[in-house]
Protein backbone atom coordinates (compact mmCIF):
# COMPACT_ATOMS: atom_id res chain seq x y z
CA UNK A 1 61.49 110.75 72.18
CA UNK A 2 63.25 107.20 73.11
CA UNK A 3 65.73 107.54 76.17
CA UNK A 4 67.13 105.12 78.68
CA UNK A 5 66.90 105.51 82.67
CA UNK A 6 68.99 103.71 84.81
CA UNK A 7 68.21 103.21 88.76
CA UNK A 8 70.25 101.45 91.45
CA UNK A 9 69.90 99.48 94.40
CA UNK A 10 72.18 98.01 96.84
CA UNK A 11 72.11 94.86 99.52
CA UNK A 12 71.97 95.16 102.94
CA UNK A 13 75.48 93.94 103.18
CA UNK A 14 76.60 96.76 101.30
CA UNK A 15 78.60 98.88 104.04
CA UNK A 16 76.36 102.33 103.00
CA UNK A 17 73.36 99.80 103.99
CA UNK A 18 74.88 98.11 106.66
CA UNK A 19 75.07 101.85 108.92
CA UNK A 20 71.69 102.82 107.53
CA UNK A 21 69.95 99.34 109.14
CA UNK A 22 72.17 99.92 112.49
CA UNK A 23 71.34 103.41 112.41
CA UNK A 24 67.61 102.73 112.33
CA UNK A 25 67.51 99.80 114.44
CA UNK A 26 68.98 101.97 117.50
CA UNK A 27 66.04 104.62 115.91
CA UNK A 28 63.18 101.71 116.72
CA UNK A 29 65.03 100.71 120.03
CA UNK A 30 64.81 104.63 121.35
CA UNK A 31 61.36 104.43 119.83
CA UNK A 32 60.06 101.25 121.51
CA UNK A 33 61.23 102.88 125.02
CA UNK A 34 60.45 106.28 124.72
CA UNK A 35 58.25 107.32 121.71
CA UNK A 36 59.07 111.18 122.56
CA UNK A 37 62.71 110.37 121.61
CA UNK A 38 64.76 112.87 119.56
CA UNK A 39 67.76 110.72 117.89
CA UNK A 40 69.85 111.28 115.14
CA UNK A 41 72.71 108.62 116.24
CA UNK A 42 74.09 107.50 112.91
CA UNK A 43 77.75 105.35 112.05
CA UNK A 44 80.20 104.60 109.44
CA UNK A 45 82.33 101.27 109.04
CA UNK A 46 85.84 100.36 107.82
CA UNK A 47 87.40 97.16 107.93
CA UNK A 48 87.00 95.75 111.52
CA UNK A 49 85.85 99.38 113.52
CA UNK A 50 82.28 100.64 113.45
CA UNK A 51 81.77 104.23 114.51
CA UNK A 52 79.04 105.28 116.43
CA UNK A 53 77.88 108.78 116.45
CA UNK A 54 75.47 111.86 116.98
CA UNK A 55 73.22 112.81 119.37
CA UNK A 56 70.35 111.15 121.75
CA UNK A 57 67.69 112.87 123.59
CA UNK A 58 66.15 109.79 125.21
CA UNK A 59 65.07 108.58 128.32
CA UNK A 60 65.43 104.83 126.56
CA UNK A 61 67.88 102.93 127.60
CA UNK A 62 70.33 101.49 124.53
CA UNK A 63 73.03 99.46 124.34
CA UNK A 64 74.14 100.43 121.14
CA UNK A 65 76.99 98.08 120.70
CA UNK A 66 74.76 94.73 121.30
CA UNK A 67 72.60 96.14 119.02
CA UNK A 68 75.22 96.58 116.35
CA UNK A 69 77.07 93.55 116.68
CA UNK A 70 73.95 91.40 116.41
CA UNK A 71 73.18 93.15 113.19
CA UNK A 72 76.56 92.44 112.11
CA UNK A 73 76.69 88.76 113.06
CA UNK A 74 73.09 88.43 111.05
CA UNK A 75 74.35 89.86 108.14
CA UNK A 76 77.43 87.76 107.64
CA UNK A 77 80.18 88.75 109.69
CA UNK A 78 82.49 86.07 111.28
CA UNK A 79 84.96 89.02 112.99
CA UNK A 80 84.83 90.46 116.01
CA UNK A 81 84.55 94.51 116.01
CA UNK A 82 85.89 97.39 117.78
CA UNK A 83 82.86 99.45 118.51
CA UNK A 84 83.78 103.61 118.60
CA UNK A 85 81.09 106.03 120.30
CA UNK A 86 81.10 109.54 120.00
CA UNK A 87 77.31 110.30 121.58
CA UNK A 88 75.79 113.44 123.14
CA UNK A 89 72.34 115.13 123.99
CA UNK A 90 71.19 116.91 121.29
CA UNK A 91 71.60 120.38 120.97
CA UNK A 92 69.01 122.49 123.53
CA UNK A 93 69.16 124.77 121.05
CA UNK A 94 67.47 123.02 118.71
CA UNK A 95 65.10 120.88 120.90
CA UNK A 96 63.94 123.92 122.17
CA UNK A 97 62.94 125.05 118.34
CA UNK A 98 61.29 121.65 118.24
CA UNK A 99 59.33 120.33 120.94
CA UNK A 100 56.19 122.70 122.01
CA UNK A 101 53.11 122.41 122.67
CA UNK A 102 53.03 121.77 118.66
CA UNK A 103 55.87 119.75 117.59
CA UNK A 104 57.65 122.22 114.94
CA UNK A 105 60.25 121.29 112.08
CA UNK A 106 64.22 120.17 113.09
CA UNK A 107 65.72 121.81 110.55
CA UNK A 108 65.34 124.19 107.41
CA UNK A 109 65.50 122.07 104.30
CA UNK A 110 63.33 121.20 100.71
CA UNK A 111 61.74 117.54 100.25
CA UNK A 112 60.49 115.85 97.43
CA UNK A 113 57.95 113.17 96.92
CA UNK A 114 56.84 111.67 93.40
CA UNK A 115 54.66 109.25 92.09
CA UNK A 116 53.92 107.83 88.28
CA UNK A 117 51.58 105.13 87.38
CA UNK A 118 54.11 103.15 85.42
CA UNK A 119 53.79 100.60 88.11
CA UNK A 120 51.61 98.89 90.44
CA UNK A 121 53.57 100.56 93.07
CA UNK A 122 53.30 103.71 91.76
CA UNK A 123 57.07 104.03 91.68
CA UNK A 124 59.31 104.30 88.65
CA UNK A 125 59.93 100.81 87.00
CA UNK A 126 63.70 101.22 87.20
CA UNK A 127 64.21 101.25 90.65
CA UNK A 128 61.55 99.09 91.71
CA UNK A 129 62.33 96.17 89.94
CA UNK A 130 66.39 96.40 90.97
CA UNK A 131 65.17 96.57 94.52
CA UNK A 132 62.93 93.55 94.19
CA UNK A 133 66.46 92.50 92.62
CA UNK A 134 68.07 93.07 95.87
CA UNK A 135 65.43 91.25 98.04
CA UNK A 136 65.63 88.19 95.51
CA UNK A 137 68.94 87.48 95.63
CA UNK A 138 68.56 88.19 99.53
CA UNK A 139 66.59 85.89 100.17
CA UNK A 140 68.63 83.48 97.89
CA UNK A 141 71.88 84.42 99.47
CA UNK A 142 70.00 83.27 103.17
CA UNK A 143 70.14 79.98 102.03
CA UNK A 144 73.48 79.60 99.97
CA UNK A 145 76.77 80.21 102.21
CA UNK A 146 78.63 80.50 99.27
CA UNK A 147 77.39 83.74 98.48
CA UNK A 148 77.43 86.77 100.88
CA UNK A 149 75.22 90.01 101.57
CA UNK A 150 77.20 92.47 99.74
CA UNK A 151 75.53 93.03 96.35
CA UNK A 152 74.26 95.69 94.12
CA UNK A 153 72.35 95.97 90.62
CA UNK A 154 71.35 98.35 87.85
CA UNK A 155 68.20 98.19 85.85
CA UNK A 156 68.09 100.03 82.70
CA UNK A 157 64.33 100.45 80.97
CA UNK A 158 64.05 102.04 77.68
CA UNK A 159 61.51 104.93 77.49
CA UNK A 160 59.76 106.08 74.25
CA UNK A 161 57.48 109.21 74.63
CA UNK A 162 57.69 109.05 78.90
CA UNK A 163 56.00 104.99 78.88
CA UNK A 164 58.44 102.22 79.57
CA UNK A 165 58.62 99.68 76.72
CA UNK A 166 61.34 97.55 77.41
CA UNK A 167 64.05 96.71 80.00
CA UNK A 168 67.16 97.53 78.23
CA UNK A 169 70.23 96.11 80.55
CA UNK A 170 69.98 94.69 84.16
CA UNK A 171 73.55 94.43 85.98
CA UNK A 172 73.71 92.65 88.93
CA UNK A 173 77.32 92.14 91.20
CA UNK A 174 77.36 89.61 94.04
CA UNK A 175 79.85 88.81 96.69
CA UNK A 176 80.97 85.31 96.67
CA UNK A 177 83.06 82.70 98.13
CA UNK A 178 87.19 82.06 96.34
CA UNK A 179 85.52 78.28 94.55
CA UNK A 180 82.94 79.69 92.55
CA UNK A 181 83.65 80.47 88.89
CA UNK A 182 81.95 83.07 87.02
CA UNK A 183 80.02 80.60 85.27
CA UNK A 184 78.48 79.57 88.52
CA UNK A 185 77.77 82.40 89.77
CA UNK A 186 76.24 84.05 86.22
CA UNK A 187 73.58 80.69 86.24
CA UNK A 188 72.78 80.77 89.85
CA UNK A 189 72.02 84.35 89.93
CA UNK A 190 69.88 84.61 86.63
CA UNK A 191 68.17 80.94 88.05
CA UNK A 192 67.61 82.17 91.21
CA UNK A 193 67.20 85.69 91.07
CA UNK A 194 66.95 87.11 87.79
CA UNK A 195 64.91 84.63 86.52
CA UNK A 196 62.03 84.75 89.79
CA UNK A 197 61.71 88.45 89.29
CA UNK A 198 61.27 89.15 85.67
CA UNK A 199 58.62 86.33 85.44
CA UNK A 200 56.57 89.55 87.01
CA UNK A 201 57.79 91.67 83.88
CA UNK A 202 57.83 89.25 81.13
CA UNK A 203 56.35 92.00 78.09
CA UNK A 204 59.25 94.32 79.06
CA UNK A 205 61.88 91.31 77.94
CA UNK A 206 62.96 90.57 74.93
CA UNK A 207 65.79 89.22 72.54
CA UNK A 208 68.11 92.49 73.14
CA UNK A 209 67.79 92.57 76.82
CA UNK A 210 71.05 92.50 77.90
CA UNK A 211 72.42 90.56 81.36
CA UNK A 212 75.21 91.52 83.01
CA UNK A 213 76.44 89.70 86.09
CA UNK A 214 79.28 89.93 88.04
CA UNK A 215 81.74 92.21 85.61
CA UNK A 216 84.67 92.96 87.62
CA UNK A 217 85.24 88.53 87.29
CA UNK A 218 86.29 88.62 91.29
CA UNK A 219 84.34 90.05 94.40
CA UNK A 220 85.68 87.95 97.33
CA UNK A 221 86.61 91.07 99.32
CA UNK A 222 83.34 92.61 100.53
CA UNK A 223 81.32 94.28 103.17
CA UNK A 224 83.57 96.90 104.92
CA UNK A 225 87.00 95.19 104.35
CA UNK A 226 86.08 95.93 100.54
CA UNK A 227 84.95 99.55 101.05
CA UNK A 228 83.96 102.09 103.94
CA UNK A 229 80.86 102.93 104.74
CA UNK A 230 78.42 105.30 106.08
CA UNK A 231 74.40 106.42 106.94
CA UNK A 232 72.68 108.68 104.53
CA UNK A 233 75.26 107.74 101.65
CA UNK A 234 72.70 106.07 99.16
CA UNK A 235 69.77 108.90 98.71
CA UNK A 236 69.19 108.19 95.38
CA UNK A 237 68.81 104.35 96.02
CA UNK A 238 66.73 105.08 99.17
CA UNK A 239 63.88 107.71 97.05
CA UNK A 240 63.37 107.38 93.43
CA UNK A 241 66.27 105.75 91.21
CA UNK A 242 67.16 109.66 89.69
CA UNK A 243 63.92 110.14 88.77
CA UNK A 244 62.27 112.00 90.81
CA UNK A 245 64.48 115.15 92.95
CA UNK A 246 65.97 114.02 96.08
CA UNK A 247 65.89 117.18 98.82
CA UNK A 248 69.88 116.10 99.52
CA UNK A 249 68.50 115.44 103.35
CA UNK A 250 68.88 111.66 104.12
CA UNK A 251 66.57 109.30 106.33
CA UNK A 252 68.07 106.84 108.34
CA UNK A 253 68.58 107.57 112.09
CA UNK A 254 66.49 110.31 112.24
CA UNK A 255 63.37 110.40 114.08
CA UNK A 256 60.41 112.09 112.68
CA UNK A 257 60.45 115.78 113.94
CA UNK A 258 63.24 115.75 111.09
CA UNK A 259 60.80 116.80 108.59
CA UNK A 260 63.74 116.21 105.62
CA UNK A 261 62.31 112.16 106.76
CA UNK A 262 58.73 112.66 107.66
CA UNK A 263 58.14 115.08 105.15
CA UNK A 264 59.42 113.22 102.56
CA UNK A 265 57.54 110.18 103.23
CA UNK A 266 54.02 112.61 103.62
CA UNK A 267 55.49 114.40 100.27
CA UNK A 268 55.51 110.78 98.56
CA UNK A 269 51.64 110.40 100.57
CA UNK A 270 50.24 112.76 98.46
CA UNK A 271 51.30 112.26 95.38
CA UNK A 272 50.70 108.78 95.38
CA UNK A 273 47.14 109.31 95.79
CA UNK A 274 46.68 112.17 93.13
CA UNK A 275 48.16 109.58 90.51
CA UNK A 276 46.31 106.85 92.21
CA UNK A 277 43.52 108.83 92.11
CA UNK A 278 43.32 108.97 88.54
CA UNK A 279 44.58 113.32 88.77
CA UNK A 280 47.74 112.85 86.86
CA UNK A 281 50.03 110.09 85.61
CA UNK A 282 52.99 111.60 87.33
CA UNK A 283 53.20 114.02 90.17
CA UNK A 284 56.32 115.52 92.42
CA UNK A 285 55.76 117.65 95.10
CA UNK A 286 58.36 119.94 96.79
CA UNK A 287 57.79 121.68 100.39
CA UNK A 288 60.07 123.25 102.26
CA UNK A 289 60.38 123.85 106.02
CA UNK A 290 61.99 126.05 108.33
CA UNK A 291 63.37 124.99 112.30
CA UNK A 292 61.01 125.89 114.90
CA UNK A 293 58.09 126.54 112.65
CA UNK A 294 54.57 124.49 112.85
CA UNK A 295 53.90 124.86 109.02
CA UNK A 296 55.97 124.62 105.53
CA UNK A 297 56.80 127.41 104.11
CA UNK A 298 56.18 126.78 100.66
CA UNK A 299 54.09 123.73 98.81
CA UNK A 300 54.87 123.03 95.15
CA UNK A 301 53.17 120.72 92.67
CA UNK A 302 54.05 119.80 89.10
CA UNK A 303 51.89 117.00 87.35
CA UNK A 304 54.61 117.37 84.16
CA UNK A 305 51.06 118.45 82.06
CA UNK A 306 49.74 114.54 82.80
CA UNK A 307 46.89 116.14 85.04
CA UNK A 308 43.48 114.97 83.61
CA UNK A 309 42.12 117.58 85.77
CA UNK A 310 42.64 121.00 86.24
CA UNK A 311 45.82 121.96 88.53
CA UNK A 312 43.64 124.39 90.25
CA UNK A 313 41.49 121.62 90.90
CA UNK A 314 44.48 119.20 91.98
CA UNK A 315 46.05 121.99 94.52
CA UNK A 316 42.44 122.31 96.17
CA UNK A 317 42.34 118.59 96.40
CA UNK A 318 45.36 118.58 98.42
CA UNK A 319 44.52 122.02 100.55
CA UNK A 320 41.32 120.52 101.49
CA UNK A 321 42.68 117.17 102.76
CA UNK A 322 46.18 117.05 103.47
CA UNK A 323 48.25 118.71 106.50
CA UNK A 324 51.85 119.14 105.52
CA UNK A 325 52.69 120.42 109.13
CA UNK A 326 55.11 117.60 111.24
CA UNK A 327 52.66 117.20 114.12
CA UNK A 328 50.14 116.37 111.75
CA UNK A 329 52.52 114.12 109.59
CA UNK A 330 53.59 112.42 112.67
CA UNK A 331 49.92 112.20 114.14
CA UNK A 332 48.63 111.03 110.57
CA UNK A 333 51.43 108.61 109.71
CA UNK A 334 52.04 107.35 113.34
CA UNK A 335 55.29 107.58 113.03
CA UNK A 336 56.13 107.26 116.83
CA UNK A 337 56.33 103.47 116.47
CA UNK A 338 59.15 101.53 116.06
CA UNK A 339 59.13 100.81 112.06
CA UNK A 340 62.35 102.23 110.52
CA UNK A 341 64.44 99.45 110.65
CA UNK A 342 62.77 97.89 108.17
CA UNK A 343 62.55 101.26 105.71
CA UNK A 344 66.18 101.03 105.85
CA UNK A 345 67.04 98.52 102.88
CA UNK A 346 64.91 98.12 99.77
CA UNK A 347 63.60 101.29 99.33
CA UNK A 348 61.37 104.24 101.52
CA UNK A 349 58.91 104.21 98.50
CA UNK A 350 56.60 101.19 97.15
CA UNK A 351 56.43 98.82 99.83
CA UNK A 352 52.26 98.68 100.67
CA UNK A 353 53.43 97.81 104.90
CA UNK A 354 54.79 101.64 104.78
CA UNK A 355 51.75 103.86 106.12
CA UNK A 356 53.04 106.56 103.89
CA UNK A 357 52.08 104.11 100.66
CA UNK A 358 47.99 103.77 101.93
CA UNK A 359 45.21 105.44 100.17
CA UNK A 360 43.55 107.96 101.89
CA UNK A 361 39.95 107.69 102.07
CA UNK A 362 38.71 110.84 100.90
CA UNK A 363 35.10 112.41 99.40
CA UNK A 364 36.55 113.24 95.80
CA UNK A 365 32.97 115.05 95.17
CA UNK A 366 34.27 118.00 94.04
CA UNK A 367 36.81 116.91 91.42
């Protein structure tokens, strides 16, 4: 059967993107302080007024709107902002669901990881290569003033019996400065960015790829005085392109008690090293959770009949060497440190720096 899948991904200057990194960077600040922190302080944008809001438990000190302007000014922003905080403690009735003796899950909620071996990332083609779109023409963008950090692209791979044999249409849109004509902009970005990425995907090009750039023919009014913005907006962009399920939970600002983050990223753990492993050649795992308890309550695997073992076999394998419960996540993962920021743009899933994308040294004996 021949089909097309289309992922997206989005700049940092995008305004979605633009809360998320805030969001996370006062995460890591909290973090860096206090590593006991619960936070879930998030913020939306419009125009020249950033909103800051949610709740702190923290005995970290944060100046939240230093934080945020400094993020602005790095991404590209010449105005001056009104900064709006809404903050409080979080709830005590939910802190005291979560912190014990055993940390226990924030909140109810399903997750999802997935892996396929369709990559070297072990991440669906589609939106890995339009986020190493993003990160091309952000690095590009760093050194060309004429072009600015609101951007966003669409890869399109053509499938034929579930293998990727050919990239289809990639659409990238870029903001840029009032002088430069769409025939600029069309050969910088396939030069510059296009061009640098595919080299890594040459036998999925051909004559009837198609290359789209820049289709509206104007974007000179970007960031937040083109569109609002918010965290937790892009959960597609952030997981798996639309391939794999998204739980609906987002991931940015949240610390890691909130198991719809930390279980997502041990979710994505596991079934990157069944496919890794050689088990299957695609894998998605759902758990779901309930506030105040110390385990899941349910854990369910589909391989999508790619297991080359048995999925008896493949369920023990995970039983025997993987602890889905969020003090173990968080004790396994060590994800008490200050490394969200950087999760925030690009993608949760295929970058090898994530400790959630390591392969777990395990005695696979008895598969």
């Amino acid at each position: 059967m021949k089909r097309i899948v289309t992922s997206e991904s989005v700049n940092i200057g995008h305004p979605d993107k633009t809360c998320d990194y805030i969001a996370d960077a006062f995460l890591d600040e909290a973090l860096r302080q206090d590593k006991s922190s619960q936070m879930a302080v998030e913020c939306a944008i419009k125009n020249d007024k950033l909103f800051i809001y949610g709740e702190a438990t923290t005995k970290a000190k944060i100046d939240y709107e230093k934080i945020a302007k400094e993020i602005l000014r790095d991404i590209g922003y010449q105005n001056q902002f009104k900064i709006i905080k809404e903050l409080s403690i979080q709830s005590p009735d939910i802190n005291q669901a979560v912190v014990k003796d055993v940390l226990c899950a924030n909140d109810q909620g399903i997750i999802y990881g997935y892996a396929t071996n369709e990559s070297k990332e072990f991440m669906p083609l589609p939106i890995i290569i339009a986020h190493k779109l993003m990160l091309s023409y952000e690095k590009f963008r760093r050194q060309n003033a004429s072009y600015h950090a609101d951007a966003k692209c669409q890869v399109s791979i053509a499938y034929e019996d579930e293998k990727p044999t050919n990239i289809d249409t990639i659409l990238i849109s870029v903001s840029h400065d009032e002088e430069l004509t769409n025939e600029m902009i069309k050969n910088d970005v396939m030069k510059n960015v296009v061009e640098k990425v595919l080299d890594e995907y040459k036998t999925l090009c051909n004559d009837a790829t198609k290359y789209i750039i820049n289709p509206s023919g104007k974007f000179t009014i970007y960031g937040s005085f083109g569109d609002s913005g918010c965290v937790g907006r892009k959960i597609v962009v952030d997981s798996y392109g639309g391939v794999g399920r998204v739980g609906g939970g987002c991931f940015s600002s949240k610390n890691a008690t909130k198991v719809d983050r930390s279980g997502a990223y041990y979710a994505r753990y596991v079934a990157k090293n069944i496919v890794a492993r050689g088990l299957a050649e695609r894998c998605e795992i759902q758990v779901s959770y309930g506030i105040g308890l110390e385990k899941p309550i349910s854990i369910y695997i589909d391989c999508f009949n790619t297991n080359k073992v048995s999925m008896e076999k493949i369920e023990k394998f995970v039983n025997e060497n993987f602890d889905f419960s969020p003090q173990n996540i968080i004790d396994e993962l060590d994800l008490l440190r200050p490394i969200y920021k950087e999760t925030a743009c690009y993608g949760h899933f295929g970058r090898e720096k994530f400790p959630w994308e390591k392969i777990k040294e395990i005695n696979t004996k008895t598969l």
